[in-house]
N, C-alpha and C. Protein backbone atom coordinates (compact mmCIF):
# COMPACT_ATOMS: atom_id res chain seq x y z
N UNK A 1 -2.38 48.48 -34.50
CA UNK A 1 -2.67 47.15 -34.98
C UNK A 1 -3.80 47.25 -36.01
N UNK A 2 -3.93 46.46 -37.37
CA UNK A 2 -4.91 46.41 -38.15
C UNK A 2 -5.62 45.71 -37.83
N UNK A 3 -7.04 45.90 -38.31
CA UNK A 3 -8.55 45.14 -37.82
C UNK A 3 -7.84 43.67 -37.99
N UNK A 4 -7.61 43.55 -39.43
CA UNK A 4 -7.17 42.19 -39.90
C UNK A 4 -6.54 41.44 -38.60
N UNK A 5 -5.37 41.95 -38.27
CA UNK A 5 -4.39 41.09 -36.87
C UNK A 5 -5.29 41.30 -36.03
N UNK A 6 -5.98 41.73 -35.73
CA UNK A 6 -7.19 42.02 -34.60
C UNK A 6 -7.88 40.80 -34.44
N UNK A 7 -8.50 41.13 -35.50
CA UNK A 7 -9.77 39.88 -35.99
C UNK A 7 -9.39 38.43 -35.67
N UNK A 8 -7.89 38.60 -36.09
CA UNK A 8 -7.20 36.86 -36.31
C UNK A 8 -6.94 36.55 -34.41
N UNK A 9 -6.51 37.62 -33.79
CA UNK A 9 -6.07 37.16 -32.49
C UNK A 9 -7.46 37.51 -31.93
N UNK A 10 -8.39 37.86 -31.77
CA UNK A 10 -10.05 37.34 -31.54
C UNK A 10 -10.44 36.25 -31.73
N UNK A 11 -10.01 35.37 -32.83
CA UNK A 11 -10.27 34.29 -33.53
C UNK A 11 -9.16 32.98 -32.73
N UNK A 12 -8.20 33.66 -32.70
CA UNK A 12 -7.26 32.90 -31.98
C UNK A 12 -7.57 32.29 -30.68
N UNK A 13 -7.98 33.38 -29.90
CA UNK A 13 -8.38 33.47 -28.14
C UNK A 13 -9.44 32.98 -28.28
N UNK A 14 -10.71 33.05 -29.26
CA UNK A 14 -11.90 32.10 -28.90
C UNK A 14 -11.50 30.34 -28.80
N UNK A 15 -10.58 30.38 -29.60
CA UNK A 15 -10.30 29.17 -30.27
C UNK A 15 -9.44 28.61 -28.80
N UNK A 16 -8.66 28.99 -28.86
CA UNK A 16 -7.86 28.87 -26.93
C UNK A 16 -9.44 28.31 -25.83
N UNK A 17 -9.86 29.72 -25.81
CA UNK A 17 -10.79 29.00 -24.90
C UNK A 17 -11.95 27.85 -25.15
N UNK A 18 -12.17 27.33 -26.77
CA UNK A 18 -13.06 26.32 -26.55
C UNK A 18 -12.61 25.16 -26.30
N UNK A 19 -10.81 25.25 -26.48
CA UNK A 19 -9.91 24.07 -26.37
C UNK A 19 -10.19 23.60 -24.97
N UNK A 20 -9.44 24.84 -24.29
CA UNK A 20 -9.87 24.75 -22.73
C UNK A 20 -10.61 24.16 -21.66
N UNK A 21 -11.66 24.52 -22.77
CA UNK A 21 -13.05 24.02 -22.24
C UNK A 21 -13.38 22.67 -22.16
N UNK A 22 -13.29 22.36 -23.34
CA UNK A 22 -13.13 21.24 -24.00
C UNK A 22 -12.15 19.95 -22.82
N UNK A 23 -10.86 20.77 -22.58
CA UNK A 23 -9.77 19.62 -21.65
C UNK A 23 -10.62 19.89 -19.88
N UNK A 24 -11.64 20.68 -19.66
CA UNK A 24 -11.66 20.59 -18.72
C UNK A 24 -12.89 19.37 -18.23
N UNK A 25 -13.75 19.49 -19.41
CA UNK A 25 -15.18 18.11 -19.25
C UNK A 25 -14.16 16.89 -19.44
N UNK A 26 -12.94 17.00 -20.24
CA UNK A 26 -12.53 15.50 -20.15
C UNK A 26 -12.07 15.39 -18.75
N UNK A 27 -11.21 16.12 -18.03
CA UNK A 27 -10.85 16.29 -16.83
C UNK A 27 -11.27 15.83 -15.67
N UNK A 28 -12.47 16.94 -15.73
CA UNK A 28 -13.88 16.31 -14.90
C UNK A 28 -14.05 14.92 -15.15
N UNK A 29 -14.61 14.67 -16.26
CA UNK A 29 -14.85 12.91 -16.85
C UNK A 29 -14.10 12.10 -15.87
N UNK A 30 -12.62 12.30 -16.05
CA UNK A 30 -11.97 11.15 -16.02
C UNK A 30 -11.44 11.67 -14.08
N UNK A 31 -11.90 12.78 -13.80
CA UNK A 31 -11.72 12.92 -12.22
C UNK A 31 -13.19 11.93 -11.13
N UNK A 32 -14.17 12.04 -11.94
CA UNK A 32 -15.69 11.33 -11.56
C UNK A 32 -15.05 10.08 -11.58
N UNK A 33 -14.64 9.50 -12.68
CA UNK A 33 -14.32 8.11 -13.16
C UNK A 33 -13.80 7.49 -11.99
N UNK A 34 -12.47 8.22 -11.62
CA UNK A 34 -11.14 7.80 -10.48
C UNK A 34 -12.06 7.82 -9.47
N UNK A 35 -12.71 8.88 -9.12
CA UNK A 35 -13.84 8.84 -7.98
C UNK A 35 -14.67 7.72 -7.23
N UNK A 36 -15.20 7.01 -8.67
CA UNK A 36 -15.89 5.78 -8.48
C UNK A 36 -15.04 4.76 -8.43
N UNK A 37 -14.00 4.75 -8.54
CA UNK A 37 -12.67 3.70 -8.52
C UNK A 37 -12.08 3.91 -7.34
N UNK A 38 -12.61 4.83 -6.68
CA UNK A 38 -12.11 4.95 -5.26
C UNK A 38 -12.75 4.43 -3.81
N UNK A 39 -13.90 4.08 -4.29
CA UNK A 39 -15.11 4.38 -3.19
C UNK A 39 -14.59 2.74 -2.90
N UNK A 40 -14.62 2.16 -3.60
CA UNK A 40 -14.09 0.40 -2.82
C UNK A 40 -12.43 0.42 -1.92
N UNK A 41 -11.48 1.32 -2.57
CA UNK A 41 -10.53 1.06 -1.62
C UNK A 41 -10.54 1.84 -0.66
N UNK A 42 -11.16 2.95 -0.48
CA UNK A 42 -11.71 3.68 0.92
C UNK A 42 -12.28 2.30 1.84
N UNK A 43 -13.39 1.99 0.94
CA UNK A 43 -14.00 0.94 2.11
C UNK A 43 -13.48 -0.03 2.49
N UNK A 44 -11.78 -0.44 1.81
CA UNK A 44 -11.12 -1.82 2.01
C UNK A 44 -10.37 -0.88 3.31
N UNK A 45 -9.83 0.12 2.69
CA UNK A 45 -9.17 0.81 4.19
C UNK A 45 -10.22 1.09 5.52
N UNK A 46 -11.51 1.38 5.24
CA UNK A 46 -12.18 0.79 6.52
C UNK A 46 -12.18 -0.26 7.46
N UNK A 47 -12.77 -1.42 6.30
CA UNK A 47 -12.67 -2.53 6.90
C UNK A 47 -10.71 -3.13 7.48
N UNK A 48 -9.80 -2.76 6.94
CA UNK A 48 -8.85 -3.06 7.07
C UNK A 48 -8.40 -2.41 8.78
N UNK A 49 -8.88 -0.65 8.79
CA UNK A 49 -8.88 0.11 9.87
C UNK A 49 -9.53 -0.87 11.21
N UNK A 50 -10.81 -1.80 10.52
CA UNK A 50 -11.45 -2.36 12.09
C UNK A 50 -10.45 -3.50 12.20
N UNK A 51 -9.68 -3.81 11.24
CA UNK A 51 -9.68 -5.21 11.88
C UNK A 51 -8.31 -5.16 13.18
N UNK A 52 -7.97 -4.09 12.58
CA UNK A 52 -6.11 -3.30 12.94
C UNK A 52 -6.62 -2.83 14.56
N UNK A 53 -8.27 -2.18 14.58
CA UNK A 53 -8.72 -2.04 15.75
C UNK A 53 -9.21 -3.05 16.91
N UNK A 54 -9.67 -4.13 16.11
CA UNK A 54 -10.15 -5.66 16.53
C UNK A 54 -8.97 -6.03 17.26
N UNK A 55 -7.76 -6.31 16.67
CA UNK A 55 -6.58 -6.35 17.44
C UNK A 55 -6.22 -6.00 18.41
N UNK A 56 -5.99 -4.56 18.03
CA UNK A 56 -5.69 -3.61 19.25
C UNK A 56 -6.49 -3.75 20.74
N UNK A 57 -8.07 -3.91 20.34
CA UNK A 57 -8.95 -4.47 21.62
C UNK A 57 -8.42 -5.66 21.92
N UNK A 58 -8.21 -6.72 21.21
CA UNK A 58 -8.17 -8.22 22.03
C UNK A 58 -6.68 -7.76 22.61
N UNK A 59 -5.95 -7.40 22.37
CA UNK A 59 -4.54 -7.25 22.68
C UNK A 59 -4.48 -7.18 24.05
N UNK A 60 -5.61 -6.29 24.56
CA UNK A 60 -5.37 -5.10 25.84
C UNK A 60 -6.55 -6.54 26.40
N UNK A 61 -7.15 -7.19 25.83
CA UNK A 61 -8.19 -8.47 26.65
C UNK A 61 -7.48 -9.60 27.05
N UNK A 62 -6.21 -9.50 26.40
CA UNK A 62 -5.81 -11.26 26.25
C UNK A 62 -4.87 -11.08 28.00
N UNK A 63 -4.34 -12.52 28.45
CA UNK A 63 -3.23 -11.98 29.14
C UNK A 63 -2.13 -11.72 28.90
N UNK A 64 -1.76 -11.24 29.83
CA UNK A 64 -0.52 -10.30 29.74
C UNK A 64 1.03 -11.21 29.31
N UNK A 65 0.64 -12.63 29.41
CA UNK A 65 2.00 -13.09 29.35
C UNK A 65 2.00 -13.46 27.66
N UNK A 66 1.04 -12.79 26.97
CA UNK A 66 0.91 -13.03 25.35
C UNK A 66 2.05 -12.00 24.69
N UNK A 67 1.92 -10.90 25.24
CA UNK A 67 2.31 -9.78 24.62
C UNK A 67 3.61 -9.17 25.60
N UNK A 68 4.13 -9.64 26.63
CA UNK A 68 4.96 -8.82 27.43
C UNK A 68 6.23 -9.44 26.92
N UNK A 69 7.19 -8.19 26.77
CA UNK A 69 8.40 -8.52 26.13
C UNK A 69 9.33 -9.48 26.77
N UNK A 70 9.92 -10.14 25.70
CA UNK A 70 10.74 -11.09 26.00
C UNK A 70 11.92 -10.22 26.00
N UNK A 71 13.00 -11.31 27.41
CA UNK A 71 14.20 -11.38 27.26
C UNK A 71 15.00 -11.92 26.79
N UNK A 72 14.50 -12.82 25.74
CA UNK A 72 15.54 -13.38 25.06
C UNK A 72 15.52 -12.62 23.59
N UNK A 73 14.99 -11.33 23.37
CA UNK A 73 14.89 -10.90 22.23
C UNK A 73 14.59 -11.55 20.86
N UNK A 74 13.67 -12.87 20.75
CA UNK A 74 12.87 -13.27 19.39
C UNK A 74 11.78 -12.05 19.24
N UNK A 75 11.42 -12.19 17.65
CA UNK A 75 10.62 -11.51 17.55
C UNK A 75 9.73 -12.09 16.22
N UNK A 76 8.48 -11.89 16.09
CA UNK A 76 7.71 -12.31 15.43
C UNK A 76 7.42 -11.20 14.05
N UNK A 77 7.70 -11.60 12.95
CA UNK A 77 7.06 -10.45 11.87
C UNK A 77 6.06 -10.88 10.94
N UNK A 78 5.12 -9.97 10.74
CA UNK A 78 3.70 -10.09 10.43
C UNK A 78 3.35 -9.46 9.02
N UNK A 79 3.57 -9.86 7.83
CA UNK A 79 3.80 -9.20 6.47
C UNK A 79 2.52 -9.35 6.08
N UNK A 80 1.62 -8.11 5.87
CA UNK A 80 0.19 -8.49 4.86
C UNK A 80 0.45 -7.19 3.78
N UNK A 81 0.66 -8.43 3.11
CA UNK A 81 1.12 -7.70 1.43
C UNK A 81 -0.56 -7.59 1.02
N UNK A 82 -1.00 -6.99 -0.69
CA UNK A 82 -1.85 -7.03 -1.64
C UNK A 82 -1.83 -7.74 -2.47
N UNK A 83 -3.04 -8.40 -3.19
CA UNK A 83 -3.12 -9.28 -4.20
C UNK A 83 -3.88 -8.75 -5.24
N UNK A 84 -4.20 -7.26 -5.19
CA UNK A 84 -5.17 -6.71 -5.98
C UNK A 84 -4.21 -6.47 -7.19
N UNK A 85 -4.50 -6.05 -7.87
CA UNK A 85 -3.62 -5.36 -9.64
C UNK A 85 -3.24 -4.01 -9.20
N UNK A 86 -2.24 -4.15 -9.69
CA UNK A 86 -1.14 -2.67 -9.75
C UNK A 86 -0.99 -2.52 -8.35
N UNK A 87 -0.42 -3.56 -7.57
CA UNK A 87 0.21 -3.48 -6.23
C UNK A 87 1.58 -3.40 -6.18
N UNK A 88 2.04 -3.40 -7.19
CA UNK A 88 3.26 -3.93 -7.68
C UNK A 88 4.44 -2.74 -6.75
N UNK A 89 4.63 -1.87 -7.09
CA UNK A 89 5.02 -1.38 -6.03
C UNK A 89 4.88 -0.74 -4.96
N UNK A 90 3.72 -0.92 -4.13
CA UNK A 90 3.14 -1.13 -2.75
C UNK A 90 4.23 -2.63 -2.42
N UNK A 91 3.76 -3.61 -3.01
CA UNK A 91 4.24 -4.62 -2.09
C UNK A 91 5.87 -4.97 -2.19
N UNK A 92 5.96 -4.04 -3.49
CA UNK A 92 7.86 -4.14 -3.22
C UNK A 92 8.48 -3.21 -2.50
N UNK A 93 7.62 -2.15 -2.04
CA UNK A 93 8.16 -1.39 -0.98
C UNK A 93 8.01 -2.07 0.25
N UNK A 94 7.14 -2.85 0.60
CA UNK A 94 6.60 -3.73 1.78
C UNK A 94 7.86 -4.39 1.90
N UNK A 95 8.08 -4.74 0.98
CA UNK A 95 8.85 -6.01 1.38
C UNK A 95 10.66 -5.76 1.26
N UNK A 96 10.49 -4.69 0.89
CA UNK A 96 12.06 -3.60 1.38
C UNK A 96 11.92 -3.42 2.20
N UNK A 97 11.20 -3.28 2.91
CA UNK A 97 11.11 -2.45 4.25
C UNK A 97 11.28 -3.76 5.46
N UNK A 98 10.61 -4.50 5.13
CA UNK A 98 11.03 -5.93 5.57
C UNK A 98 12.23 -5.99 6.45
N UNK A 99 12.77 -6.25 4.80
CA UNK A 99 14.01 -6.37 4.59
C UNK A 99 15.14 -5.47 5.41
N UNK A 100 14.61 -4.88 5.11
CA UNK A 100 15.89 -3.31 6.06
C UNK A 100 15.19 -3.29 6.97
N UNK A 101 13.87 -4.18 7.80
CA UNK A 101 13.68 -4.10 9.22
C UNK A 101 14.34 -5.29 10.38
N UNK A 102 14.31 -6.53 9.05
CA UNK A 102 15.53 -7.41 9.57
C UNK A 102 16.66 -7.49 9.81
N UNK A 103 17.32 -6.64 8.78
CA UNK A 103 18.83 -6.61 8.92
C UNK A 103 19.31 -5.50 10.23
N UNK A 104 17.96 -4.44 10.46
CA UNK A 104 18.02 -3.40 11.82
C UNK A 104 18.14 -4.55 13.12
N UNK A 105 17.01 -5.69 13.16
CA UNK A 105 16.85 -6.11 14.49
C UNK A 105 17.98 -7.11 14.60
N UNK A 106 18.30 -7.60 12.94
CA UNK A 106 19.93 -8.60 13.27
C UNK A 106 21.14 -7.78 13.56
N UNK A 107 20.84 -6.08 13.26
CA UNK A 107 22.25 -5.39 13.60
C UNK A 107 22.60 -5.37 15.11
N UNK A 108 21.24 -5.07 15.56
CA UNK A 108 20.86 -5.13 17.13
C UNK A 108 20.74 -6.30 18.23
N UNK A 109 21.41 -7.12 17.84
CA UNK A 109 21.50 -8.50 18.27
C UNK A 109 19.82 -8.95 18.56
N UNK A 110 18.96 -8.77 17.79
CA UNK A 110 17.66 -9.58 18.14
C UNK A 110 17.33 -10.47 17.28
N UNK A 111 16.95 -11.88 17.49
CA UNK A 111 16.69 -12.74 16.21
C UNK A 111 14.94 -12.44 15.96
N UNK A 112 14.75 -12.54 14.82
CA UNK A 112 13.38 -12.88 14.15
C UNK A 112 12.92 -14.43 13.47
N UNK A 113 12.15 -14.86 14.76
CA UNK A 113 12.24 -16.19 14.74
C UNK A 113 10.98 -16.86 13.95
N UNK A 114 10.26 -16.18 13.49
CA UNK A 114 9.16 -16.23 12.48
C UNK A 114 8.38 -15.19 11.95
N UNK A 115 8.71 -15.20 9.97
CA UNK A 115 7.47 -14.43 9.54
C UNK A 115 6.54 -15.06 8.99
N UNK A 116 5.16 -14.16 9.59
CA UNK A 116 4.20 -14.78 8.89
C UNK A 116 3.70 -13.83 7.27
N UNK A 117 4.06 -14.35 6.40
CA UNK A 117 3.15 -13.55 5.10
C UNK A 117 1.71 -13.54 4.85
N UNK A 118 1.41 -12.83 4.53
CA UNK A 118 -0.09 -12.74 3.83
C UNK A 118 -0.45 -12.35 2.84
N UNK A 119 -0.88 -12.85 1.84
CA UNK A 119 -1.08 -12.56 0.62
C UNK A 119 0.09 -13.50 -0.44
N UNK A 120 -0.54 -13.08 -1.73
CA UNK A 120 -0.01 -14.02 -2.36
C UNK A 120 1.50 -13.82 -3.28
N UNK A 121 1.94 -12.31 -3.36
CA UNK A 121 3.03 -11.99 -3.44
C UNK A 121 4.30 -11.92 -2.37
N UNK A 122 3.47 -11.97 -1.46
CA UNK A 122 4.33 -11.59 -0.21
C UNK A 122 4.77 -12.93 0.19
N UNK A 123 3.97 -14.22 0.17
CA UNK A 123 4.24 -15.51 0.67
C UNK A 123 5.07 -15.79 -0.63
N UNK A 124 5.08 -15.27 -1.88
CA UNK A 124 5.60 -16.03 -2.88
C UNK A 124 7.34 -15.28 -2.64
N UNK A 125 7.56 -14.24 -1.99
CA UNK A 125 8.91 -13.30 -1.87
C UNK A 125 9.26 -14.07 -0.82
N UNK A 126 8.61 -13.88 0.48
CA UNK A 126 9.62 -14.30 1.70
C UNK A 126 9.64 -16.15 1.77
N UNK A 127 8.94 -16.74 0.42
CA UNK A 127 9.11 -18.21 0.81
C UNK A 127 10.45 -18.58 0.02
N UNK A 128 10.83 -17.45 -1.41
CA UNK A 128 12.22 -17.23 -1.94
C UNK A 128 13.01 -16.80 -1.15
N UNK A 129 13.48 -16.18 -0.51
CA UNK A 129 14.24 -15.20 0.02
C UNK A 129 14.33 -15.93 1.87
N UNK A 130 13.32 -16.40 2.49
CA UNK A 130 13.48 -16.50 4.27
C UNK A 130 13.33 -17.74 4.13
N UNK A 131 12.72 -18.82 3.47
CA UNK A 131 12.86 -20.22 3.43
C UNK A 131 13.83 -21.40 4.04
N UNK A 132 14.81 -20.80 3.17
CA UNK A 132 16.60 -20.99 3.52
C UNK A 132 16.68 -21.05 4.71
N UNK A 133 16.12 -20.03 5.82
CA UNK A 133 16.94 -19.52 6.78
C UNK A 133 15.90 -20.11 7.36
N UNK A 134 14.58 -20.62 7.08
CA UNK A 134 13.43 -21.30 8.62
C UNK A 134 12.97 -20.43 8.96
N UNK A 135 12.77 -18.97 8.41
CA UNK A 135 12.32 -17.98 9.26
C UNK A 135 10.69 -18.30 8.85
N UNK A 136 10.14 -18.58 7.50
CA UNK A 136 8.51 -18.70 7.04
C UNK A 136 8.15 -19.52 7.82
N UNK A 137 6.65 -18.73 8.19
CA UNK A 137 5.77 -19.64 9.32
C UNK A 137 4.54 -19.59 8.09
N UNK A 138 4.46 -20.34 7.56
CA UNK A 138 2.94 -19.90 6.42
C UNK A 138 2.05 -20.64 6.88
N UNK A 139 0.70 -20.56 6.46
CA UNK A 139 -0.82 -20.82 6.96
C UNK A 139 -1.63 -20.26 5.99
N UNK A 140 -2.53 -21.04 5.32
CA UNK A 140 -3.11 -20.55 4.70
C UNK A 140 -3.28 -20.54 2.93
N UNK A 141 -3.67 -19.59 2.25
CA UNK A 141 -3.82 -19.95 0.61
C UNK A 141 -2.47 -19.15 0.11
N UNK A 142 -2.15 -19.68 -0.79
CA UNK A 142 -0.89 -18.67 -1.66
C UNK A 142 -1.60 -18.04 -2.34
């Protein structure tokens, strides 16, 4: 190989690595950034974690004729969608899932004799869609 092609692929490879370098502080940058964009929905999944636990305690406090299964197979469904930005498909998976959890308990001869929604996409879907049928139990803000 001549110095010349030498020189140029020396020149080349420095040049590679300041690029490199270069994509990795933006990297970093914008990995810190997401970081600090994270620290609030950690803490919404905290607070969300106690309240799911709050439940779970009164559940096991309340009496027993609150929670012990019925024989006539009604059942109650409890939808808490998001109202934050870019929920968009979080809450359309929510609400598929719903969906294909109703049509499971209507395959199974069980009726679902009220949902309650929460949030403001979720009350705005099942008040289109379950309205019709009397299934919306709503309470609360849209």
């Amino acid at each position: 190989m001549k110095p010349r092609q030498l020189l140029r692929r020396i020149n080349a490879i420095q040049r590679i690595v300041k690029i490199t370098r270069a994509m990795e502080v933006v990297a970093s940058t914008r990995l810190r950034k997401l970081e600090l964009k994270f620290i609030p929905v950690k803490e919404y999944c905290n607070i969300l974690e106690d309240i799911v636990r709050q439940i779970y305690i009164s559940y096991h406090n309340l009496p027993n004729f609150w929670f012990r299964p019925r024989s006539d197979g009604n059942i109650l469904i409890v939808v808490i969608g998001s109202d934050r930005g870019l929920c968009g498909a979080f809450n359309f998976e929510l609400l598929a899932k719903v969906k294909e959890l109703i049509q499971q308990l209507e395959a199974g001869n069980k009726k679902v004799i009220d949902i309650i929604p929460v949030g403001k996409k979720c009350t705005s879907y099942c008040r289109r869609i379950y309205e019709k049928e009397g299934l919306i139990n709503y309470s609360g803000k849209e």
